[in-house]
Protein backbone atom coordinates (compact mmCIF):
# COMPACT_ATOMS: atom_id res chain seq x y z
CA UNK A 1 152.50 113.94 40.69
CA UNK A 2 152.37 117.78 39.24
CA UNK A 3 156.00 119.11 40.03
CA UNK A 4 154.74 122.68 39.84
CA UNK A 5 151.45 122.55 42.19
CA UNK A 6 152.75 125.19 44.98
CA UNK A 7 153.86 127.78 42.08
CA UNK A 8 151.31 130.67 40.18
CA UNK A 9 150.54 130.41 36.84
CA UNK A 10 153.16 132.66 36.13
CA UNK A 11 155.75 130.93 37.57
CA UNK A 12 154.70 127.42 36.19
CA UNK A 13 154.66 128.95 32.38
CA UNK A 14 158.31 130.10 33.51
CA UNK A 15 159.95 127.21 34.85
CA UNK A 16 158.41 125.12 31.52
CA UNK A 17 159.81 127.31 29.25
CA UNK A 18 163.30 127.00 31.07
CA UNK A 19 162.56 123.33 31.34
CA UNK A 20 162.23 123.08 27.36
CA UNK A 21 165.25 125.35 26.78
CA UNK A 22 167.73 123.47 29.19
CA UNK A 23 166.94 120.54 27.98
CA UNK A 24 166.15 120.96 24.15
CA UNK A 25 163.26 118.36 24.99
CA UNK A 26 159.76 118.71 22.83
CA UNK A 27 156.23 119.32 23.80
CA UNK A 28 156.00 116.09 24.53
CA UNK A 29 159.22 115.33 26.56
CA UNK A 30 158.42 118.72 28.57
CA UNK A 31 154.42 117.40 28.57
CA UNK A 32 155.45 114.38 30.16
CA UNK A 33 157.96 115.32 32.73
CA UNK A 34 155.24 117.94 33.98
CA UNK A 35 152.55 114.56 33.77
CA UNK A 36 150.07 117.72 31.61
CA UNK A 37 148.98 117.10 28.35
CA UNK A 38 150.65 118.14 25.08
CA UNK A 39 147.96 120.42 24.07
CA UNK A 40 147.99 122.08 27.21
CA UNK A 41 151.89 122.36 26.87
CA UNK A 42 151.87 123.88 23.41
CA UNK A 43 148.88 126.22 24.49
CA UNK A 44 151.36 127.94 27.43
CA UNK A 45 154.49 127.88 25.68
CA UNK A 46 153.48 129.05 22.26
CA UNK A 47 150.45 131.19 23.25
CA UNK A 48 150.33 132.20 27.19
CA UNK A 49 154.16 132.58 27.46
CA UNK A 50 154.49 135.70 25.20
CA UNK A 51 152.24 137.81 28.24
CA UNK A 52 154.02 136.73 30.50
CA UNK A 53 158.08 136.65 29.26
CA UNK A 54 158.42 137.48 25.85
CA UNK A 55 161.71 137.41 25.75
CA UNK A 56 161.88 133.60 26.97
CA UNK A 57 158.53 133.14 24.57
CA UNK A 58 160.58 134.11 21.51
CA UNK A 59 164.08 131.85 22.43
CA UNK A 60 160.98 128.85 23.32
CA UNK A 61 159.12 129.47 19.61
CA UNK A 62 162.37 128.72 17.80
CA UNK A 63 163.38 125.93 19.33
CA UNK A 64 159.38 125.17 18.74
CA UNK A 65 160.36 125.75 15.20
CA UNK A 66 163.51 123.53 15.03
CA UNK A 67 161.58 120.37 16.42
CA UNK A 68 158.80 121.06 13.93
CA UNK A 69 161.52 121.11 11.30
CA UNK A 70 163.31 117.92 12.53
CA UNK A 71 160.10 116.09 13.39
CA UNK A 72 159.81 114.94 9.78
CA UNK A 73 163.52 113.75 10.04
CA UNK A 74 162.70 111.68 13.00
CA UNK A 75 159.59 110.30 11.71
CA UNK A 76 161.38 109.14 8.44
CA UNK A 77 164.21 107.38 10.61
CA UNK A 78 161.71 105.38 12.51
CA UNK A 79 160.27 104.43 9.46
CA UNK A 80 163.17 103.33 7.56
CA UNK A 81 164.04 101.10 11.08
CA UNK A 82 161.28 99.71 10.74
CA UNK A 83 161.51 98.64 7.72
CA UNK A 84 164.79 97.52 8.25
CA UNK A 85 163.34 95.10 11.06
CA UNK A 86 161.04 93.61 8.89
CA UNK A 87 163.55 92.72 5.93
CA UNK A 88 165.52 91.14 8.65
CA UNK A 89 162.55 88.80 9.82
CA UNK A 90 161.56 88.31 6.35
CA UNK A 91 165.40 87.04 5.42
CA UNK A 92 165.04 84.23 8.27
């Protein structure tokens, strides 16, 4: 169910944006508690946002920036637990 049907565009960009900031979620966290896509996600917060609130655009594209920066850091992690998993079937 789309928790922002009875709002404008406007007000849907908006209430994402404030959405990602409250709850220092990603694209995809934000993506999936609005049940949109990621694409379309990233396409309103990093492109349609600045017309509409640049001010809330520019506090959005760093925490954009963070996630991009951590994402590698996370990715890593999962590997290496991974890994981790599989020594410890290998050991049995």
């Amino acid at each position: 169910m789309n928790k922002i049907k009875n709002f404008t565009y406007d007000e849907a960009l908006i209430m994402k944006g404030l959405y990602m900031l409250q709850t220092r979620n990603t694209i995809r966290g934000v993506a999936m508690f609005f049940n949109e896509s990621k694409t379309t996600v990233h396409r309103q917060l990093h492109s349609d946002l600045w017309e509409v609130d640049p001010g809330l655009a520019e506090e959005v594209d760093k925490l954009l920036k963070v996630n991009q920066r951590e994402r590698s850091a996370r990715g890593g992690e999962a590997t290496r637990q991974k890994f981790l998993k599989y020594q410890k079937c290998q050991s049995k």
